[in-house]
N, C-alpha and C. Protein backbone atom coordinates (compact mmCIF):
# COMPACT_ATOMS: atom_id res chain seq x y z
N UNK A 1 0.83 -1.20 0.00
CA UNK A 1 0.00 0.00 0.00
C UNK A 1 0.87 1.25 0.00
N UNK A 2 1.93 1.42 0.93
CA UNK A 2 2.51 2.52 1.07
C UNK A 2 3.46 2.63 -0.49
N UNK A 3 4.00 1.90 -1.17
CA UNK A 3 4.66 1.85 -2.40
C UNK A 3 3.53 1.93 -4.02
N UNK A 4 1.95 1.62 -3.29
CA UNK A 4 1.24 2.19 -4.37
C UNK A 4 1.25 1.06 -5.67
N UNK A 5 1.55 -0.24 -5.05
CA UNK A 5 1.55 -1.13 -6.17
C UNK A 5 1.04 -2.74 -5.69
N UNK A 6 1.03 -3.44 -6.80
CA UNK A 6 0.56 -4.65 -6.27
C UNK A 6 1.59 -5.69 -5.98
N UNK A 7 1.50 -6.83 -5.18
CA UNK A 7 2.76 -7.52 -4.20
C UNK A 7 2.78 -8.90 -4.94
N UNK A 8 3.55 -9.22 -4.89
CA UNK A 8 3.60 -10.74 -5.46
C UNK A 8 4.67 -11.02 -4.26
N UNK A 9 3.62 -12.26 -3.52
CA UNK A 9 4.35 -13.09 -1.73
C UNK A 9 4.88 -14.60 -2.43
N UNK A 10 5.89 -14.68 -2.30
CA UNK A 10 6.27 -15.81 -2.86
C UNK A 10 6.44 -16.86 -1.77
N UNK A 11 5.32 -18.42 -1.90
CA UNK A 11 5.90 -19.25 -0.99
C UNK A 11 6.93 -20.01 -1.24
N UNK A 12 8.19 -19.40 -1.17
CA UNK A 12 9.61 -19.97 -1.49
C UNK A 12 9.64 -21.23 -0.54
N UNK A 13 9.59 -22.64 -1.15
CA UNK A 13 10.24 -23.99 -0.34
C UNK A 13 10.97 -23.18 0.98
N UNK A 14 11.10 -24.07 1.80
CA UNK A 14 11.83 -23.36 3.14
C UNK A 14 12.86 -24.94 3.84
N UNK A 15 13.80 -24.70 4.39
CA UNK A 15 14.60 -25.40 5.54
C UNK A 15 13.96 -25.54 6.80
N UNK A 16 14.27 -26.54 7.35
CA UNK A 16 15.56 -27.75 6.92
C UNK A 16 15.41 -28.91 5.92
N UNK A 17 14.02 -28.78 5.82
CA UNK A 17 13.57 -29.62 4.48
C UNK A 17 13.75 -29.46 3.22
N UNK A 18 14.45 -28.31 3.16
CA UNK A 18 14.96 -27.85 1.44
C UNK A 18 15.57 -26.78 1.50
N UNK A 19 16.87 -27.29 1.52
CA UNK A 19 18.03 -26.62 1.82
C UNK A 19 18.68 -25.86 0.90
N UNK A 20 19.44 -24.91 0.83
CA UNK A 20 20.02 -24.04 -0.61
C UNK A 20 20.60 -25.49 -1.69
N UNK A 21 19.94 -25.38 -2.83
CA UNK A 21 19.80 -23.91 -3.67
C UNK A 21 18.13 -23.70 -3.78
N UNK A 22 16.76 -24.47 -2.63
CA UNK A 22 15.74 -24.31 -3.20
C UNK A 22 15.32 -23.17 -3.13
N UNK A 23 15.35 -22.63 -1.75
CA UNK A 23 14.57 -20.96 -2.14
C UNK A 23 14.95 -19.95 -3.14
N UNK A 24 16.42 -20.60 -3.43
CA UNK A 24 16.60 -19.52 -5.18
C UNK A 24 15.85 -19.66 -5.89
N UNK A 25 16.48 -21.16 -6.00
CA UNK A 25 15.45 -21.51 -7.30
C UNK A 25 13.90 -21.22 -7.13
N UNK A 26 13.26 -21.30 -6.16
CA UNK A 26 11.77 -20.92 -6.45
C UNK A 26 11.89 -19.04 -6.28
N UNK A 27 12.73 -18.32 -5.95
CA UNK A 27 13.02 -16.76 -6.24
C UNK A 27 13.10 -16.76 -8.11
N UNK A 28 13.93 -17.21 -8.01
CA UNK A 28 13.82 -17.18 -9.46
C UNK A 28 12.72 -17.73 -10.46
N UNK A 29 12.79 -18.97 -10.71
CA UNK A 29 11.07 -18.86 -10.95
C UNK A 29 10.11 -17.96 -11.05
N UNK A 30 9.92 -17.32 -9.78
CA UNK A 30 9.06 -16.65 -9.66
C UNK A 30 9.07 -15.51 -10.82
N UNK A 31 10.29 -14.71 -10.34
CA UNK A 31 10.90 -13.77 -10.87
C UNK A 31 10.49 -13.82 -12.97
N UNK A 32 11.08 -14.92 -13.02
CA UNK A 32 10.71 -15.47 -14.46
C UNK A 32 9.16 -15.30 -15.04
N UNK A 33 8.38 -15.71 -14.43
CA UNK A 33 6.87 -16.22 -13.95
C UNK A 33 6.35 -14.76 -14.24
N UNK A 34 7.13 -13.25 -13.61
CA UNK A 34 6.47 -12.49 -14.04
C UNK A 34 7.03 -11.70 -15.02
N UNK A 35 8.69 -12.04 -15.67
CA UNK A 35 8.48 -11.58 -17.08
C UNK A 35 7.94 -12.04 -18.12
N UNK A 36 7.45 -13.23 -18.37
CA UNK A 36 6.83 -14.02 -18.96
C UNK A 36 5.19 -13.66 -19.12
N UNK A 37 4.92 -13.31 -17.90
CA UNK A 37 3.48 -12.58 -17.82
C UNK A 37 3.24 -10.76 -18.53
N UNK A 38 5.03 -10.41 -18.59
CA UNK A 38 4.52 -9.32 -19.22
C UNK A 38 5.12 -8.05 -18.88
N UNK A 39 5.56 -8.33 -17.55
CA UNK A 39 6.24 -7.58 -16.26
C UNK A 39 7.12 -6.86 -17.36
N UNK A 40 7.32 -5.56 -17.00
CA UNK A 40 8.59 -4.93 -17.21
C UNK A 40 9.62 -5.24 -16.39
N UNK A 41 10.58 -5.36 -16.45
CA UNK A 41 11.37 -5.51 -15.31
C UNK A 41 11.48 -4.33 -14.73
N UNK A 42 11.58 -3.12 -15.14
CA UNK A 42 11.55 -1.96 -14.32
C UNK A 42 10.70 -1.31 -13.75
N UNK A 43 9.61 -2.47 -13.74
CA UNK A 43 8.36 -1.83 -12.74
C UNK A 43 8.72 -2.74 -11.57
N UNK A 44 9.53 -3.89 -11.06
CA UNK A 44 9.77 -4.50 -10.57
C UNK A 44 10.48 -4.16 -9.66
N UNK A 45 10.32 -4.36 -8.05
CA UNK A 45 10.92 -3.94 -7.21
C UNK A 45 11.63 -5.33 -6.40
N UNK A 46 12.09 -5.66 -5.75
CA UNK A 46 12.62 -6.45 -4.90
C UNK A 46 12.55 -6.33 -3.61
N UNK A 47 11.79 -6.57 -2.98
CA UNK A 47 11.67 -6.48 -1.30
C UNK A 47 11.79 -8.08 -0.32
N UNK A 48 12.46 -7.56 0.69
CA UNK A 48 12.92 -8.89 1.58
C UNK A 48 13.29 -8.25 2.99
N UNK A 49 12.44 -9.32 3.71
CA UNK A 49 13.69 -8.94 5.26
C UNK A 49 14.21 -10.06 5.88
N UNK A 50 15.10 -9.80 6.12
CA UNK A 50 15.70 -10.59 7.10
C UNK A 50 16.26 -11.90 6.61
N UNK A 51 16.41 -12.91 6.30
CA UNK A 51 16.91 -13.88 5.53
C UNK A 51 16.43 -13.28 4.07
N UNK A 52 15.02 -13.19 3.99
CA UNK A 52 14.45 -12.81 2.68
C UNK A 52 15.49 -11.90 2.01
N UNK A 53 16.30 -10.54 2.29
CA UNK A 53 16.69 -9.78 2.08
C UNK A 53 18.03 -9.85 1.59
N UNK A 54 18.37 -11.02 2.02
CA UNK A 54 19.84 -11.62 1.17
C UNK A 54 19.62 -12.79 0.29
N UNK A 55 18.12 -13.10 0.59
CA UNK A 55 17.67 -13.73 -0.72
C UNK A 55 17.61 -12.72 -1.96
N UNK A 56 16.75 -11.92 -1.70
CA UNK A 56 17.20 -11.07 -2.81
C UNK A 56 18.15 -10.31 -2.96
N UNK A 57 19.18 -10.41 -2.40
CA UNK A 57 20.56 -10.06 -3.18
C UNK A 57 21.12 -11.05 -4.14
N UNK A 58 20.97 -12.22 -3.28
CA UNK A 58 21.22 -13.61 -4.47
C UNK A 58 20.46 -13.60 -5.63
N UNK A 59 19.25 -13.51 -5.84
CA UNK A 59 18.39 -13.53 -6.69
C UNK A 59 19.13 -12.36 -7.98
N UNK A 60 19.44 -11.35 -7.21
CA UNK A 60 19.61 -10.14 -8.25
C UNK A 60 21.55 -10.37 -8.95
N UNK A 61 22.31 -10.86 -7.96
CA UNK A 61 23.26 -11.87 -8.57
C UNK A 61 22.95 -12.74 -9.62
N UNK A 62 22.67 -13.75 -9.17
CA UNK A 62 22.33 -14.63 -10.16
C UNK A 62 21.60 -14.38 -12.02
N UNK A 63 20.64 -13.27 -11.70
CA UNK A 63 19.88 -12.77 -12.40
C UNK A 63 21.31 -12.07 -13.66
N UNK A 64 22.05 -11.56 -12.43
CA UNK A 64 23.43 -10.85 -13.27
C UNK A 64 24.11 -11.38 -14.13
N UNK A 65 24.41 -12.58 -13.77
CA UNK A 65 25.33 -13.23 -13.39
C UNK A 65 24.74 -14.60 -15.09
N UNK A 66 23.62 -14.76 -15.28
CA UNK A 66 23.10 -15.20 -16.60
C UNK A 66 22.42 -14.72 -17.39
N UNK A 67 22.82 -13.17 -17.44
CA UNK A 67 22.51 -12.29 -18.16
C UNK A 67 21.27 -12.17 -18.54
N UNK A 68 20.40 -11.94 -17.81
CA UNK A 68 18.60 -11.65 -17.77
C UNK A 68 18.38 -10.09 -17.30
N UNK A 69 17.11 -9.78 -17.51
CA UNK A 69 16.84 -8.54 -17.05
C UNK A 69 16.46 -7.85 -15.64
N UNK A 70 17.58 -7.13 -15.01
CA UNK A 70 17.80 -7.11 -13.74
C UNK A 70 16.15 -6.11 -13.37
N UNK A 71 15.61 -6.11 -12.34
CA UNK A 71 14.56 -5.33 -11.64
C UNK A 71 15.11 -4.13 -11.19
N UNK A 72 14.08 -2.68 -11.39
CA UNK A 72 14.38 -1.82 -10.82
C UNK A 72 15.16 -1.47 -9.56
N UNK A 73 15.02 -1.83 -8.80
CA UNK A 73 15.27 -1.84 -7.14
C UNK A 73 15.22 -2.86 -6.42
N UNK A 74 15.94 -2.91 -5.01
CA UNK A 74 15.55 -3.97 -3.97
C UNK A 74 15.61 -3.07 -2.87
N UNK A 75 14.74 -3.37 -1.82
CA UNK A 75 14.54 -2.95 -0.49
C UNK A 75 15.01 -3.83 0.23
N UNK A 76 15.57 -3.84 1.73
CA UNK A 76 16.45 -4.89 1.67
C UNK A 76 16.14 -4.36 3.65
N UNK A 77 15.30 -5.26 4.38
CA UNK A 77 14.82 -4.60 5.96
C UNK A 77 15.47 -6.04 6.77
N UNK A 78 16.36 -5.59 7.03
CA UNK A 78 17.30 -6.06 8.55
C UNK A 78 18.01 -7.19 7.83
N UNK A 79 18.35 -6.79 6.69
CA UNK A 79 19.05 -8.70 5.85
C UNK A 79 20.02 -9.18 6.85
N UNK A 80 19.94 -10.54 5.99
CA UNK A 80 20.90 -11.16 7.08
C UNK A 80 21.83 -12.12 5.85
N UNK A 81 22.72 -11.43 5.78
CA UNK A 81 23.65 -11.25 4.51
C UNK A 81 25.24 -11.67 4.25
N UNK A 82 24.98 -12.67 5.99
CA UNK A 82 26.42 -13.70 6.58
C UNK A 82 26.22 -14.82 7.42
N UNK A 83 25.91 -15.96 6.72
CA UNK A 83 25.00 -17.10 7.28
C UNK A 83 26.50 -17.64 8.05
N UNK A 84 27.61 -16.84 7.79
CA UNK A 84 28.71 -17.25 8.83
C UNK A 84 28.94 -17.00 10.04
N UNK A 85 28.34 -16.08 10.30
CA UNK A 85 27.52 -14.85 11.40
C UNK A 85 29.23 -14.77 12.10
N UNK A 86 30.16 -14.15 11.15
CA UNK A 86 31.52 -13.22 11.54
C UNK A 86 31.06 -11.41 12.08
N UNK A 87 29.83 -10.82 11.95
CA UNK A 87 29.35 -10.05 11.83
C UNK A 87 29.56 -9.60 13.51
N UNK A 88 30.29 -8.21 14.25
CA UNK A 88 30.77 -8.31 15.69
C UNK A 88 29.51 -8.12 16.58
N UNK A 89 28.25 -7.82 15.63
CA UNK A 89 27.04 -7.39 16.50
C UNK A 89 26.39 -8.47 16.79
N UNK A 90 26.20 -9.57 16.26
CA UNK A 90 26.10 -11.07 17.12
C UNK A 90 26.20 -11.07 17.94
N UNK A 91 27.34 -10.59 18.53
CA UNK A 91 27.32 -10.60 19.69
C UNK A 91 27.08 -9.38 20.64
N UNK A 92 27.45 -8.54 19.85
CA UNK A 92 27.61 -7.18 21.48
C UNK A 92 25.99 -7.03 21.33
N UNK A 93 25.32 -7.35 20.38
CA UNK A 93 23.88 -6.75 20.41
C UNK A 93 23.22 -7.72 21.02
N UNK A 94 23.51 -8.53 21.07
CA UNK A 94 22.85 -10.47 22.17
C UNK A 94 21.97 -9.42 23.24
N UNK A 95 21.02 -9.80 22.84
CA UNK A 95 20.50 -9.27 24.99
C UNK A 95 19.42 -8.02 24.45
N UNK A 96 19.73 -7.47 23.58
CA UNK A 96 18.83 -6.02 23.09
C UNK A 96 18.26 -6.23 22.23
N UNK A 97 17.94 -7.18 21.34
CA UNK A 97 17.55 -7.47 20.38
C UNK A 97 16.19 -8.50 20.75
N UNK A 98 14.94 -8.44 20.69
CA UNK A 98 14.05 -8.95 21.28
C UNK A 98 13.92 -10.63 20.02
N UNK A 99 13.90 -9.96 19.23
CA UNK A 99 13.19 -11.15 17.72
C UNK A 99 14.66 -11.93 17.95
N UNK A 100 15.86 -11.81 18.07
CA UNK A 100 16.77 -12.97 17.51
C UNK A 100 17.56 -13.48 18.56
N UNK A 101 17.90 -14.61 18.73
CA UNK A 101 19.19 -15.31 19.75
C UNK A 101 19.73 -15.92 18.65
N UNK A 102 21.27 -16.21 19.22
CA UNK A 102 22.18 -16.18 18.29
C UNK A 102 22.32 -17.91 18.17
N UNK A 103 22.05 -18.76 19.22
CA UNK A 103 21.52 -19.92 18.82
C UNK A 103 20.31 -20.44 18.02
N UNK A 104 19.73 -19.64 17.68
CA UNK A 104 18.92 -20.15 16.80
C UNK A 104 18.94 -19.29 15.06
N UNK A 105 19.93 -18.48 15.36
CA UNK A 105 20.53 -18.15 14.20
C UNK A 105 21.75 -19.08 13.41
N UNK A 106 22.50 -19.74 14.52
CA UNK A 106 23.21 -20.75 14.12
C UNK A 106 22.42 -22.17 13.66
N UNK A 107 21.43 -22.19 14.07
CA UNK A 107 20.70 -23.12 13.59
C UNK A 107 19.54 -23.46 12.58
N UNK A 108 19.73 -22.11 12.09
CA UNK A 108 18.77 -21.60 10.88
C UNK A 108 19.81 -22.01 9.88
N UNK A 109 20.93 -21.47 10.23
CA UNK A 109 22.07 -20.89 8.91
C UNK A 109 22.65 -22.28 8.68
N UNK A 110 22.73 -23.14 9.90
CA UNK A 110 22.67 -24.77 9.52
C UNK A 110 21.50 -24.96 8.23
N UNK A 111 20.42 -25.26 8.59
CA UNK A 111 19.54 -25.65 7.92
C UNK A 111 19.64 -25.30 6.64
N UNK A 112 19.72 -24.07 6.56
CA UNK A 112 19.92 -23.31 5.17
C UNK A 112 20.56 -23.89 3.94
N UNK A 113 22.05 -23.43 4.69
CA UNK A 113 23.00 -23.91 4.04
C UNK A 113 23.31 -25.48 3.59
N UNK A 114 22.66 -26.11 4.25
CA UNK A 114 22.66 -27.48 4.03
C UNK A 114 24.00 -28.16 3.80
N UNK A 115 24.63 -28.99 3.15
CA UNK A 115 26.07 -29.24 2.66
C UNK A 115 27.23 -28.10 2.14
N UNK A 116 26.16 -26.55 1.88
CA UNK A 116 27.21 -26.37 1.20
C UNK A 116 27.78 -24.82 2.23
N UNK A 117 28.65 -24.52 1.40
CA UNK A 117 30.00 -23.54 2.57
C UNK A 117 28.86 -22.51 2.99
N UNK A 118 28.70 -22.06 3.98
CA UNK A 118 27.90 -20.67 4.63
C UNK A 118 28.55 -19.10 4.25
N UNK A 119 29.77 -19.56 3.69
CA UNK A 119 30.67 -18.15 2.90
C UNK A 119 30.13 -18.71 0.91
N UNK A 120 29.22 -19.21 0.62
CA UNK A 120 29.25 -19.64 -0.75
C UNK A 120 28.41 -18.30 -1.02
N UNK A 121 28.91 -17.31 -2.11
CA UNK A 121 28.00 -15.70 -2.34
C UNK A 121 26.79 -15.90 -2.43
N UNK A 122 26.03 -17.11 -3.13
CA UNK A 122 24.71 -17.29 -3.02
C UNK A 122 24.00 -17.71 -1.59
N UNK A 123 24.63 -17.94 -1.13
CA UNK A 123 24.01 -18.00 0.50
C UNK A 123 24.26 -16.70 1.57
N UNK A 124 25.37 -16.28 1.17
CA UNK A 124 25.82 -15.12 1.59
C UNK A 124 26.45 -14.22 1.42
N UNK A 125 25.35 -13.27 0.55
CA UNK A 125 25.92 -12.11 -0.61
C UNK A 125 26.73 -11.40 -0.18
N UNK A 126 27.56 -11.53 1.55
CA UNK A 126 28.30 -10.35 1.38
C UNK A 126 29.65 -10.65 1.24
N UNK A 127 29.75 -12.42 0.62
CA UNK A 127 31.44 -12.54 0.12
C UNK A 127 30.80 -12.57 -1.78
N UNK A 128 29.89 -12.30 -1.81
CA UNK A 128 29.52 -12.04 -3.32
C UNK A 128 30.29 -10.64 -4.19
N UNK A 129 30.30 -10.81 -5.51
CA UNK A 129 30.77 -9.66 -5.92
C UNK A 129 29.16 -9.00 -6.40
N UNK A 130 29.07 -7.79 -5.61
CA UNK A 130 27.63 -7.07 -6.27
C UNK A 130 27.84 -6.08 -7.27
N UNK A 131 28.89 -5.93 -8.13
CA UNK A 131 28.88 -4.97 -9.31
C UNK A 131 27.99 -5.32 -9.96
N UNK A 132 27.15 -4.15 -10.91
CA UNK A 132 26.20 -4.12 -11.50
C UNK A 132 25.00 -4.59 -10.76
N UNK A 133 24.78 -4.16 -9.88
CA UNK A 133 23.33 -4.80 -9.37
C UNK A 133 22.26 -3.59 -9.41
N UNK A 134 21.22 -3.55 -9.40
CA UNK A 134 20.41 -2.00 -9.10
C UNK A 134 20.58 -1.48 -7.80
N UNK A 135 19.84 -0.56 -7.86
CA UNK A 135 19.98 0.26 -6.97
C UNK A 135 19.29 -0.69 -5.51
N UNK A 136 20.23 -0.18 -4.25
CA UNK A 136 19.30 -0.82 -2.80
C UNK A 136 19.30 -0.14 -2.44
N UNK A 137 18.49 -0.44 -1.57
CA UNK A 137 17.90 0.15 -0.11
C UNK A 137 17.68 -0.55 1.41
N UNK A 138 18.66 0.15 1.78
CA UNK A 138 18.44 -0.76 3.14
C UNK A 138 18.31 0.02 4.82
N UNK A 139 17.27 -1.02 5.43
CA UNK A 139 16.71 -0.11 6.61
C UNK A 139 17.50 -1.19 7.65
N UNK A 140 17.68 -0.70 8.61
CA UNK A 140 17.94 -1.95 9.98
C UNK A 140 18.19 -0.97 11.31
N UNK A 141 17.79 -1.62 12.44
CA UNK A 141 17.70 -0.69 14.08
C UNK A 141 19.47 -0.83 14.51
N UNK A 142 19.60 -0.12 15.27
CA UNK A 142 20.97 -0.55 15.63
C UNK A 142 20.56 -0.90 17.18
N UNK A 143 19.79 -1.46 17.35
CA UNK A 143 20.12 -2.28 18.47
C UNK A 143 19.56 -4.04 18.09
N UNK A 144 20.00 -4.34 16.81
CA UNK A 144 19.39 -5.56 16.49
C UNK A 144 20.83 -6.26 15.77
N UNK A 145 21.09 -7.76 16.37
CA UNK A 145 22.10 -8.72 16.30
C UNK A 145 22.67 -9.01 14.51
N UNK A 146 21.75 -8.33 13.28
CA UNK A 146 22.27 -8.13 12.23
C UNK A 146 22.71 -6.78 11.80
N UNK A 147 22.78 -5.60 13.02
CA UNK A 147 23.44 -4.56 12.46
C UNK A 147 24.62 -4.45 11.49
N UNK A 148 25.34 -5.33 11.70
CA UNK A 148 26.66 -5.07 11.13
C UNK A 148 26.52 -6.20 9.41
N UNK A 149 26.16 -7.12 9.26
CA UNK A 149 25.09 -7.71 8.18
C UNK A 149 24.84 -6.58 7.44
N UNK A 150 23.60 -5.48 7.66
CA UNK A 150 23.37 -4.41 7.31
C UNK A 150 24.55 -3.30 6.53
N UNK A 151 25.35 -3.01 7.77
CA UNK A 151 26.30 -2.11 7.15
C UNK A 151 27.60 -2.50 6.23
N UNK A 152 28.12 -4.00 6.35
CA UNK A 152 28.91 -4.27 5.27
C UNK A 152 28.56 -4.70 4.06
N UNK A 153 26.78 -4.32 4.01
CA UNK A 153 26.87 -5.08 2.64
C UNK A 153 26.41 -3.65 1.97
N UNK A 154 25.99 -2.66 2.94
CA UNK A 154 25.96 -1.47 2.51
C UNK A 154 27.49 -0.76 1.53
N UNK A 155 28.23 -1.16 2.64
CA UNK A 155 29.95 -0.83 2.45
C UNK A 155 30.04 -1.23 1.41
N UNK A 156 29.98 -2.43 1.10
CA UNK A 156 30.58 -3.72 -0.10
C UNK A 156 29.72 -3.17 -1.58
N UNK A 157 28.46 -2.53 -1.16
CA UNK A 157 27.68 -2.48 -2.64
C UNK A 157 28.49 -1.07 -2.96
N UNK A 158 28.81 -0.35 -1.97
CA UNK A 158 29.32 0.99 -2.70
C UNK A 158 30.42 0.91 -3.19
N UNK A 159 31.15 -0.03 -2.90
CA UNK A 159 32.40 -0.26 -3.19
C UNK A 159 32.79 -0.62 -4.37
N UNK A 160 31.19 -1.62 -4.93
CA UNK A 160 31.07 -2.05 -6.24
C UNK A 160 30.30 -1.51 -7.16
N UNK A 161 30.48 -0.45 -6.35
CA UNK A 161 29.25 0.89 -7.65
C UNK A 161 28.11 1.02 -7.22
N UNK A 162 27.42 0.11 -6.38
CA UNK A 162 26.07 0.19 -6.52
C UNK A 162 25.10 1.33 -6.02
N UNK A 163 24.24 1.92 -6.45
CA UNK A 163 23.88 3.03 -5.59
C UNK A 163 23.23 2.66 -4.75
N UNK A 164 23.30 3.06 -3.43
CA UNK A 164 23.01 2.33 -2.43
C UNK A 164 22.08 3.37 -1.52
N UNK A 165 20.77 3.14 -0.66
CA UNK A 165 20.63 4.24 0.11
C UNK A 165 20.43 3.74 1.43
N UNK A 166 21.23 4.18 2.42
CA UNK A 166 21.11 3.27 3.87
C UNK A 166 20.80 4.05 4.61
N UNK A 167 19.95 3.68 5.46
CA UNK A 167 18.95 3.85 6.90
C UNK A 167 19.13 3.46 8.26
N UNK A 168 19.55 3.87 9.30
CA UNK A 168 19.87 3.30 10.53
C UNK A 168 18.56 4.07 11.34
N UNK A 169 17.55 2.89 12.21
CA UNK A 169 16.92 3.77 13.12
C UNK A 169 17.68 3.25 14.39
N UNK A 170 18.23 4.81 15.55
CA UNK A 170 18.28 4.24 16.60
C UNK A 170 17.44 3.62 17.76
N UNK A 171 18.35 2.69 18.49
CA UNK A 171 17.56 1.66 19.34
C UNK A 171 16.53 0.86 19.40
N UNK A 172 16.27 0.53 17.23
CA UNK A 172 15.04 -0.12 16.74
C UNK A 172 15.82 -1.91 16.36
N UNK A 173 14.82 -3.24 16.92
CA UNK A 173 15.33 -4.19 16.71
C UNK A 173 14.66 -4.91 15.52
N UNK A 174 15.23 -5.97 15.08
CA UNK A 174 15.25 -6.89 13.86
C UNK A 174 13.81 -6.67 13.38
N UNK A 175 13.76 -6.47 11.83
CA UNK A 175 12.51 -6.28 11.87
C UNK A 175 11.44 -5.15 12.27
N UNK A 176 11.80 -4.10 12.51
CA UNK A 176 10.79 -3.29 13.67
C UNK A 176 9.44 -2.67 12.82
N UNK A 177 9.87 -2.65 11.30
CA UNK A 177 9.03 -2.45 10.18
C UNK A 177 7.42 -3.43 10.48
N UNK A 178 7.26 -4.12 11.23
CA UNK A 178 6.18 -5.13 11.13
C UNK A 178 4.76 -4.26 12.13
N UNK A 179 5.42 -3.71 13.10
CA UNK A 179 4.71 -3.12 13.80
C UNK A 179 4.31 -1.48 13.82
N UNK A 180 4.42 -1.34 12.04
CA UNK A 180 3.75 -0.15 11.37
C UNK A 180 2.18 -0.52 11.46
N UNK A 181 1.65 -1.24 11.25
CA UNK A 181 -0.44 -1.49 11.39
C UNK A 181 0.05 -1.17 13.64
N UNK A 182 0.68 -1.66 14.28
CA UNK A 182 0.48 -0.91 15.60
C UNK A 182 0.29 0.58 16.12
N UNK A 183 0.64 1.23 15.35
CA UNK A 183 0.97 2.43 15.20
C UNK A 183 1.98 2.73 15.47
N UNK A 184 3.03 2.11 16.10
CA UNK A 184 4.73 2.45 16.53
C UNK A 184 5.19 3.68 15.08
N UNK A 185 5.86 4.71 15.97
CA UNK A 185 6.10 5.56 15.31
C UNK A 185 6.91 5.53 13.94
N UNK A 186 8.21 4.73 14.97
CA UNK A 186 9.40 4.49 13.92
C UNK A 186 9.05 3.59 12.36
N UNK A 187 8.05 2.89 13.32
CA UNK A 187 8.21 1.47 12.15
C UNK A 187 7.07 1.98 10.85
N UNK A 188 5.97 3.09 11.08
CA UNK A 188 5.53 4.14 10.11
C UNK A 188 6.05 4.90 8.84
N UNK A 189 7.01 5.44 10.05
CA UNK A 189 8.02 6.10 9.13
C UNK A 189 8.96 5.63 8.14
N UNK A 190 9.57 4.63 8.62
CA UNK A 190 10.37 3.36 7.81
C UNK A 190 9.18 2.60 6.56
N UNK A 191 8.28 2.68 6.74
CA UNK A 191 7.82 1.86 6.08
C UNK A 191 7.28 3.08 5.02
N UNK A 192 6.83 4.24 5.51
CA UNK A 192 6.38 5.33 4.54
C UNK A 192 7.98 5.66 3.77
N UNK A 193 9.47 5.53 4.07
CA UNK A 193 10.30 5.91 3.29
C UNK A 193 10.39 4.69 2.38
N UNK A 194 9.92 3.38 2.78
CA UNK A 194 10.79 2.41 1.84
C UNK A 194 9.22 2.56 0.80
N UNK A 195 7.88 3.12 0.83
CA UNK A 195 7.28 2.95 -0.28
C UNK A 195 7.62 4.25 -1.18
N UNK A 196 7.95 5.40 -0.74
CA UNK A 196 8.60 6.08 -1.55
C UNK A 196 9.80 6.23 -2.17
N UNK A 197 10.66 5.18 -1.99
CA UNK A 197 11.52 4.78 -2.49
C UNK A 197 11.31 3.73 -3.57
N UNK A 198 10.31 3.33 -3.64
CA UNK A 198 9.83 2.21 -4.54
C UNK A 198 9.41 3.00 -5.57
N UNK A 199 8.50 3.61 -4.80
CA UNK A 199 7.35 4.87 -6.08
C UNK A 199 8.73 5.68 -7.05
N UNK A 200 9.36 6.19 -6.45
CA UNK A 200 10.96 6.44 -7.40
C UNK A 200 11.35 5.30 -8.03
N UNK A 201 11.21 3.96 -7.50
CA UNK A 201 12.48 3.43 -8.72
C UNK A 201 11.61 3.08 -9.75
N UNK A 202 9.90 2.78 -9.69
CA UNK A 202 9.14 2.47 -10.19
C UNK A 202 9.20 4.08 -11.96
N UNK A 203 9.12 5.03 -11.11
CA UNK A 203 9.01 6.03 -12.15
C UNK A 203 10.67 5.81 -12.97
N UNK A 204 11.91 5.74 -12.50
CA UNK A 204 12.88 5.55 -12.76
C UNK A 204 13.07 4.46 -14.03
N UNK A 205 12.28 3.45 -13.44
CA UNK A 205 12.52 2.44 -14.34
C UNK A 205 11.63 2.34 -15.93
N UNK A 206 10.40 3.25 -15.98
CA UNK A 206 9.82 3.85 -16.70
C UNK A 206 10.35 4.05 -17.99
């Protein structure tokens, strides 16, 4: 609603029962599913949080990467973008962060990854090379255990050109975007910048 367009929710296969590479592959698919239907790609936005959100960095890799037509934008809310979890806010943020413990982040990123390396770029875009990717956008609280997730992949896309626009709310945790229908102030506001950021890439891609 706040981005002024219609959503396509993808039920991507999930872990521990289907371990990488399935949720690409059904990202992609999808992705396919709506140029095939007609989609411009540049009316196409990319939105994800939290695992989702380094799904679609993979997605927009890959997409690169076999030369298809990349989507306007990605929005990208609290990714989690190092299933190696080297990231130093794992830990110092442990305790402030209401949504995540870091044992059951290790045990997601198990599942995930299944057999293969947790540093492989498609599992975790931030040993990926992101040149040429579109433009992101990324929101995350700094009191939440993927802050630093957040800011090196911020670092890493600028590094590789990408135009990037990053958002820190203070003392907001993983996720805090969900509790915009509560009325919570922050998570309003965040959610009114990431649909106008859409409504831009949407005219952009035009």
């Amino acid at each position: 609603a706040s981005a002024g367009c219609a959503a396509l929710i993808v039920d991507y296969r999930l872990a521990p029962e289907h371990a990488f590479p399935a949720a690409l592959q059904d990202a992609l698919a999808s992705y396919r599913w709506l140029l095939s239907k007609g989609f411009d790609p540049g009316s196409i936005v990319l939105a994800g949080d939290s695992a989702g959100g380094g799904l679609a960095v993979s997605l927009m890799t890959s997409l690169r990467d076999s030369g298809e037509p990349l989507p306007a934008a990605a929005v990208l809310l609290s990714p989690w973008t190092d299933l190696a979890m080297t990231g130093e806010s794992i830990r110092t943020k442990a305790g402030r962060d209401p949504r995540l413990h870091e044992s059951e982040l290790r045990r997601w990123a198990d599942w995930y990854r299944g057999t293969a390396d947790s540093k492989h770029p498609l599992i975790s875009p931030q040993y990926g090379d992101l040149t040429g990717l579109p433009p992101i956008y990324i929101q995350v609280g700094t009191a939440e255990m993927l802050l630093d997730d957040a800011r090196r992949l911020a670092e890493k896309a600028r590094a590789c050109g990408v135009s990037m626009k990053y958002d820190e709310w203070e003392g907001m945790f993983h996720v805090f975007q969900v509790f915009a229908p509560m009325g919570v102030p922050e998570s309003r506001e965040a959610v009114a910048k990431f649909g106008d950021y859409c409504r831009a890439a949407f005219h952009s891609g035009e």
